[in-house]
N, C-alpha and C. Protein backbone atom coordinates (compact mmCIF):
# COMPACT_ATOMS: atom_id res chain seq x y z
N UNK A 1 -79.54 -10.25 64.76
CA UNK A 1 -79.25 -9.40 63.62
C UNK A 1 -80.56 -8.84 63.06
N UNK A 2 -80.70 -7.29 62.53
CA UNK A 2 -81.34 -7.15 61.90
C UNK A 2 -81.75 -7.15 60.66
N UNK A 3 -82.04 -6.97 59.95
CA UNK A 3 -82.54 -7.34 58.31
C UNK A 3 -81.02 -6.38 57.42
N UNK A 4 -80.86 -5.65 57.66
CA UNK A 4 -79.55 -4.92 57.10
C UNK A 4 -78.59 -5.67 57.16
N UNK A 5 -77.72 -6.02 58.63
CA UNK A 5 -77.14 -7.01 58.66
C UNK A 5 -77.31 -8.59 58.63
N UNK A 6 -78.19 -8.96 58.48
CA UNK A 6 -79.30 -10.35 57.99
C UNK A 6 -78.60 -10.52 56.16
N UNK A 7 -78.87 -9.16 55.55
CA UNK A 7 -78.64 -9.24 54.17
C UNK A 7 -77.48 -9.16 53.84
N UNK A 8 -76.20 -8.41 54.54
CA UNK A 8 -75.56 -8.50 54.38
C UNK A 8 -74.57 -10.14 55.02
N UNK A 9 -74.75 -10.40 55.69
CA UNK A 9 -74.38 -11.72 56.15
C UNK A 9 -74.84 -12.62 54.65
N UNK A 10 -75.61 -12.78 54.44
CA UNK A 10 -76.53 -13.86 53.15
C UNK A 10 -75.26 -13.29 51.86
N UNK A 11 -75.03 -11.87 51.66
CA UNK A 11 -75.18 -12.00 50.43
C UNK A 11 -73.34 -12.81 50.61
N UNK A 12 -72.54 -11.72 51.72
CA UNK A 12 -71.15 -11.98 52.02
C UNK A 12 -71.09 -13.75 51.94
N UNK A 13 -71.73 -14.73 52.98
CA UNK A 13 -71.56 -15.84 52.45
C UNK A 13 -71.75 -16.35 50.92
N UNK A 14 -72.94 -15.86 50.56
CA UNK A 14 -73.24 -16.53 49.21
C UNK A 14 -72.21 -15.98 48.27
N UNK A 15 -71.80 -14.87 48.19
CA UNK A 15 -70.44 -14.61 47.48
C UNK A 15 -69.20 -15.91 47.50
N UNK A 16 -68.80 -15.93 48.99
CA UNK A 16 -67.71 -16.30 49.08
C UNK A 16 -67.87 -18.16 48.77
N UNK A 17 -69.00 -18.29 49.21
CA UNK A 17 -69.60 -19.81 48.67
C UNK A 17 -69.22 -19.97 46.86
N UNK A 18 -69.64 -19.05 46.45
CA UNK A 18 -69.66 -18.87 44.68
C UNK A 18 -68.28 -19.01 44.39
N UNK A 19 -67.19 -18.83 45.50
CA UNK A 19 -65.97 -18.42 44.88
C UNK A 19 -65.17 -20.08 44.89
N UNK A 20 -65.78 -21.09 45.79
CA UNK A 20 -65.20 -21.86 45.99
C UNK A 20 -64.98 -23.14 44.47
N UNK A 21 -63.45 -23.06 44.37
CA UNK A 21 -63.39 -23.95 43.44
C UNK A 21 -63.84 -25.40 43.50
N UNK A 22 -64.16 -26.18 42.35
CA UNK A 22 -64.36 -27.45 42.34
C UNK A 22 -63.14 -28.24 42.85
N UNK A 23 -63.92 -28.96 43.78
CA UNK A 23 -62.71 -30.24 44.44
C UNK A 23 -62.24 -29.51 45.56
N UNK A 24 -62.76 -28.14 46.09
CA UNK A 24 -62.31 -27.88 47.33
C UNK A 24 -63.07 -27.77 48.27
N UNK A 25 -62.96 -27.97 49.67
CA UNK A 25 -64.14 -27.76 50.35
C UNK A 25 -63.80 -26.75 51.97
N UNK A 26 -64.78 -26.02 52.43
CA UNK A 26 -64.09 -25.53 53.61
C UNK A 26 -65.43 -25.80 54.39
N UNK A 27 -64.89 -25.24 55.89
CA UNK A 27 -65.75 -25.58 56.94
C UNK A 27 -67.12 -24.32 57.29
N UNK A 28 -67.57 -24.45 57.95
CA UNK A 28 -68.77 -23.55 58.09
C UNK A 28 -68.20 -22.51 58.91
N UNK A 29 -67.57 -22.78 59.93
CA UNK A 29 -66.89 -21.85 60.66
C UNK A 29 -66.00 -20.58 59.93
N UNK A 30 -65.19 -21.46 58.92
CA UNK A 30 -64.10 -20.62 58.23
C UNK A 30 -64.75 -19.64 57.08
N UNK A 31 -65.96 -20.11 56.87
CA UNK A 31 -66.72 -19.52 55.89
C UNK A 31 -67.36 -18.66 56.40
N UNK A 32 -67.93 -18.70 57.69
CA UNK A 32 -68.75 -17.36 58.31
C UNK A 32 -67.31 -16.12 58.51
N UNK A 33 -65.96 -17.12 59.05
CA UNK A 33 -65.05 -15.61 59.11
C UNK A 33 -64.53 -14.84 58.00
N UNK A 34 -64.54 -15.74 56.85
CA UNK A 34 -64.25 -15.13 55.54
C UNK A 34 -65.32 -14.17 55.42
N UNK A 35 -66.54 -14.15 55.19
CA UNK A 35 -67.76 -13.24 54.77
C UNK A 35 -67.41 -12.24 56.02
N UNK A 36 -66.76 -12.39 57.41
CA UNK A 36 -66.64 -11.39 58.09
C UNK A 36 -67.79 -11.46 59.39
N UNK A 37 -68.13 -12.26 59.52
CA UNK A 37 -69.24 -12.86 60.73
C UNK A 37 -68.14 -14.48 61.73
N UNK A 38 -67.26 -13.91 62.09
CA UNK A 38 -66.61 -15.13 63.10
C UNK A 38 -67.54 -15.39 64.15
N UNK A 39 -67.72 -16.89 64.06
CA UNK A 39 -68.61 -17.49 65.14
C UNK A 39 -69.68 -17.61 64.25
N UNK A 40 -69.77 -17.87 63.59
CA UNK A 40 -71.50 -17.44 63.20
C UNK A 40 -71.70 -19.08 62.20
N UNK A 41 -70.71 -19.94 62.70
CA UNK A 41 -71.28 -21.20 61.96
C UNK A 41 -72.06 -21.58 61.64
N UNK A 42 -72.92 -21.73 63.15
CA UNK A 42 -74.67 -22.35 62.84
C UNK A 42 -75.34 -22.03 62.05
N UNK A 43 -75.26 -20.44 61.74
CA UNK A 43 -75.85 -19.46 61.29
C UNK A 43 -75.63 -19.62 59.89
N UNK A 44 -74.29 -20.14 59.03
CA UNK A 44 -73.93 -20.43 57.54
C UNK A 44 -74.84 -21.89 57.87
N UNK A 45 -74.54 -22.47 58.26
CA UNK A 45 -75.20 -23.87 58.70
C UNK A 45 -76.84 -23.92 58.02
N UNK A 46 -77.38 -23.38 59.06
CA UNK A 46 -79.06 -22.65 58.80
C UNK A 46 -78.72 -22.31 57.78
N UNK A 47 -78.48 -21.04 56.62
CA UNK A 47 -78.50 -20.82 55.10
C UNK A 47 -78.45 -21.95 54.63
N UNK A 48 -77.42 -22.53 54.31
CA UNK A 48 -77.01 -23.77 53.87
C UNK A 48 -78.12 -24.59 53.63
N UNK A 49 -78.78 -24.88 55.00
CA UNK A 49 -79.71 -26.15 54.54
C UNK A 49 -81.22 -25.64 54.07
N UNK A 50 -81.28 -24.46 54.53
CA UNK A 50 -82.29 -23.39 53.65
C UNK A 50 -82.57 -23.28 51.92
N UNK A 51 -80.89 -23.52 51.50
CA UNK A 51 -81.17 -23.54 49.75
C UNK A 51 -82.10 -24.37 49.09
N UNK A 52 -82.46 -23.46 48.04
CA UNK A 52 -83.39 -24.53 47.57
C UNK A 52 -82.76 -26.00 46.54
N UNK A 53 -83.69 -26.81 46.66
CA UNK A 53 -82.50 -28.11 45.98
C UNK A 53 -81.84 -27.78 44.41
N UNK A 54 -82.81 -26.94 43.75
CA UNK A 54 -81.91 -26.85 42.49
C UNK A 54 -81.30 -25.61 42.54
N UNK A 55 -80.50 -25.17 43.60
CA UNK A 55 -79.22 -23.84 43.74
C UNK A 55 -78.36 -23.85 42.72
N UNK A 56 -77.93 -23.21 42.09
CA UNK A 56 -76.56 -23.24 41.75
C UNK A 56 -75.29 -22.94 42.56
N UNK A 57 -75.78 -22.69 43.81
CA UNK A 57 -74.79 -22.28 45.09
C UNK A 57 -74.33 -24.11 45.12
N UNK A 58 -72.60 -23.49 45.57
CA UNK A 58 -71.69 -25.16 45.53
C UNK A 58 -71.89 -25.62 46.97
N UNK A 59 -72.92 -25.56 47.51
CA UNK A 59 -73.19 -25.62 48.85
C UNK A 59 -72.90 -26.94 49.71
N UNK A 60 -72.75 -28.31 48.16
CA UNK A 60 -71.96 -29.43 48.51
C UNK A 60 -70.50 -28.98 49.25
N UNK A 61 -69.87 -27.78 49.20
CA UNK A 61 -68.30 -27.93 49.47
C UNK A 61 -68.23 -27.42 50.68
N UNK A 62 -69.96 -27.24 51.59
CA UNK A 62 -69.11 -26.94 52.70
C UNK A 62 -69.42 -28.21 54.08
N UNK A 63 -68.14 -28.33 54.61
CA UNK A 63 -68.44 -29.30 55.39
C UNK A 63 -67.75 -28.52 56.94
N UNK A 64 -68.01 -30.09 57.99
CA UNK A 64 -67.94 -29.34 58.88
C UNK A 64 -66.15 -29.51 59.26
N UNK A 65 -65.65 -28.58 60.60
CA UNK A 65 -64.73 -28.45 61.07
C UNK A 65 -63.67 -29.63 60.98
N UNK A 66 -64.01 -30.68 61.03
CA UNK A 66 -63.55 -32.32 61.15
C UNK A 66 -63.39 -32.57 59.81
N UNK A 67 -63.95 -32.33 58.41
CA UNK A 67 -63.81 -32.79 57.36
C UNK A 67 -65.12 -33.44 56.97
N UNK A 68 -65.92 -33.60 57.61
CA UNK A 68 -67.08 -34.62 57.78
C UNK A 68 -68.42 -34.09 57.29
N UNK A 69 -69.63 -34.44 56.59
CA UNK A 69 -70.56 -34.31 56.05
C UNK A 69 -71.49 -34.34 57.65
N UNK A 70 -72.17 -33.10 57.93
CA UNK A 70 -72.62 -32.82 58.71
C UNK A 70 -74.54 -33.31 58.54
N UNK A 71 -74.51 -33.76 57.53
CA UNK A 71 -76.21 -34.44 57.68
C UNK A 71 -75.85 -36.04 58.19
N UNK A 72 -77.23 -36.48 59.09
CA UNK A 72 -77.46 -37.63 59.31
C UNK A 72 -76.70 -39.02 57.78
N UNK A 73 -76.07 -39.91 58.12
CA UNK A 73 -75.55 -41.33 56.93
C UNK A 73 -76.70 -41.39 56.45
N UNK A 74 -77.31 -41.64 55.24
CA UNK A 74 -78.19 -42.28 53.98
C UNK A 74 -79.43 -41.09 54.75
N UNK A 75 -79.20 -39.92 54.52
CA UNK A 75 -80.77 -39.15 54.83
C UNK A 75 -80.67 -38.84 53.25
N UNK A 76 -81.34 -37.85 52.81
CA UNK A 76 -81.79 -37.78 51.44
C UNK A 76 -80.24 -36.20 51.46
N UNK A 77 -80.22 -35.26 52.22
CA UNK A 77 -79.18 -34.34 52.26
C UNK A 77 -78.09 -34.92 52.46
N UNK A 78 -77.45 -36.20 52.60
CA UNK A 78 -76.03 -37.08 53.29
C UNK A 78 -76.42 -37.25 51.97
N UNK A 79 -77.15 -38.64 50.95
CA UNK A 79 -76.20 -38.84 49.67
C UNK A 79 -76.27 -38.04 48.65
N UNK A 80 -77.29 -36.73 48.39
CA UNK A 80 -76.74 -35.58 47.67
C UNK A 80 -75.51 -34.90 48.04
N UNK A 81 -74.90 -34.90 49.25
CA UNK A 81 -73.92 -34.16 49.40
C UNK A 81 -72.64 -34.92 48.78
N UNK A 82 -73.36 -35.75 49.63
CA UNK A 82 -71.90 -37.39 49.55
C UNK A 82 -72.00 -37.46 47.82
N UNK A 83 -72.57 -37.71 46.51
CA UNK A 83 -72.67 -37.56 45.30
C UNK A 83 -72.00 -36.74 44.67
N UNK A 84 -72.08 -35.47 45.15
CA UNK A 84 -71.76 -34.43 44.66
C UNK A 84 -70.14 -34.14 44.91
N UNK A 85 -70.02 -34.60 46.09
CA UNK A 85 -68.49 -34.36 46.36
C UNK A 85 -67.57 -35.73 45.66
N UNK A 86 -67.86 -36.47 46.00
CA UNK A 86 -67.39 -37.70 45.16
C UNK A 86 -67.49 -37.38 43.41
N UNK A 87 -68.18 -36.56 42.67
CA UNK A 87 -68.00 -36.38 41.61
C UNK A 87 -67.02 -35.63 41.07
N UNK A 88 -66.65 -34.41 42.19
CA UNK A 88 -65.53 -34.13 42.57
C UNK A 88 -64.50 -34.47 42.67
N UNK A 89 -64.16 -35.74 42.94
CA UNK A 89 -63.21 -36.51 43.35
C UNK A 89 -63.03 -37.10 44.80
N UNK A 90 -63.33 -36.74 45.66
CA UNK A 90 -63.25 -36.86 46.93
C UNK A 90 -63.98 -38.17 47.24
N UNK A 91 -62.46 -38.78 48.09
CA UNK A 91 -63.50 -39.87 48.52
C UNK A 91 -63.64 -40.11 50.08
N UNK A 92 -64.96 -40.72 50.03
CA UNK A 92 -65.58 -40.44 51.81
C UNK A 92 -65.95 -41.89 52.17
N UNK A 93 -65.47 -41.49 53.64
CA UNK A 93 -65.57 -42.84 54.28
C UNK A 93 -66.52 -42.52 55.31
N UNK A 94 -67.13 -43.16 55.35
CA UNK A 94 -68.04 -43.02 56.29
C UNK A 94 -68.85 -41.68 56.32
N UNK A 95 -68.60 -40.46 56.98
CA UNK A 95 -69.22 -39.39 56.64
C UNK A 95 -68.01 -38.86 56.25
N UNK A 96 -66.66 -38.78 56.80
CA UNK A 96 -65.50 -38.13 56.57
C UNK A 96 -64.56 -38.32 54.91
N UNK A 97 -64.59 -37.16 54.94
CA UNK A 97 -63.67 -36.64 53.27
C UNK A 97 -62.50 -37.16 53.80
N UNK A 98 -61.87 -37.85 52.94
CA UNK A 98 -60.29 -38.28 53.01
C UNK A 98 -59.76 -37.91 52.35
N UNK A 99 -59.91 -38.06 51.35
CA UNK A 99 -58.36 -37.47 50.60
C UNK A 99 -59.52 -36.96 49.13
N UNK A 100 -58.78 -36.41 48.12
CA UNK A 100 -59.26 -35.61 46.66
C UNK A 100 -58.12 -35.93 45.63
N UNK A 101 -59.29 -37.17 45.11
CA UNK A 101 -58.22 -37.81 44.05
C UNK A 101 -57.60 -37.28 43.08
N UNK A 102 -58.31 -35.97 42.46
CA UNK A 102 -58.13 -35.08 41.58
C UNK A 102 -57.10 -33.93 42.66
N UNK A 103 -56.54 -34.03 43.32
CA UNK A 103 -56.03 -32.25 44.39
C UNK A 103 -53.97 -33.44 43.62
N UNK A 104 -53.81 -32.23 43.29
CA UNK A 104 -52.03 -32.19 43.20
C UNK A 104 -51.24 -32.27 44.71
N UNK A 105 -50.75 -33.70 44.95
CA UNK A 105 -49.98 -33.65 46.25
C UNK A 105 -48.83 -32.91 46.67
């Protein structure tokens, strides 16, 4: 990509990132096709771990395809994520989101 479409990719995710409510979370995949870039996971992936730590981007809510917190168990990016979503409500086992204690069944 070039810098035109570079910017537009950034801003389309970071939009649709902004839109995501508390206590919900989607995958990297589904998030590159929403902004309109299908396939381009890695690529939300890379942004993602690019933010700087005090973002206001909800960048905790995106996980991967499986449900699962895609950083290494106890790295310093696994229990900020894992924190953040659990404050949420969500509770995680192991790396995987199970259920959202706060979500209406």
């Amino acid at each position: 990509m070039t810098n035109q479409p570079i910017d537009r990719f950034k801003s389309q995710v970071f939009h649709i990132l902004s839109e995501i409510p508390k206590g919900e979370c989607i995958a990297y995949g589904e998030l590159a096709k929403l902004a309109g870039f299908p396939g381009y996971a890695r690529q939300v992936g890379s942004l993602m771990k690019k933010l700087p730590k005090n973002t206001k981007l909800p960048w905790h809510r995106v996980v991967n395809a499986q449900k699962r917190i895609s950083f290494a168990e106890n790295t310093d990016g696994f229990l900020r994520q894992k924190e953040k979503l659990e404050k949420e409500g969500w509770i995680i086992v192991g790396n995987k989101l199970t259920i959202n204690e706060f979500s209406n069944p």
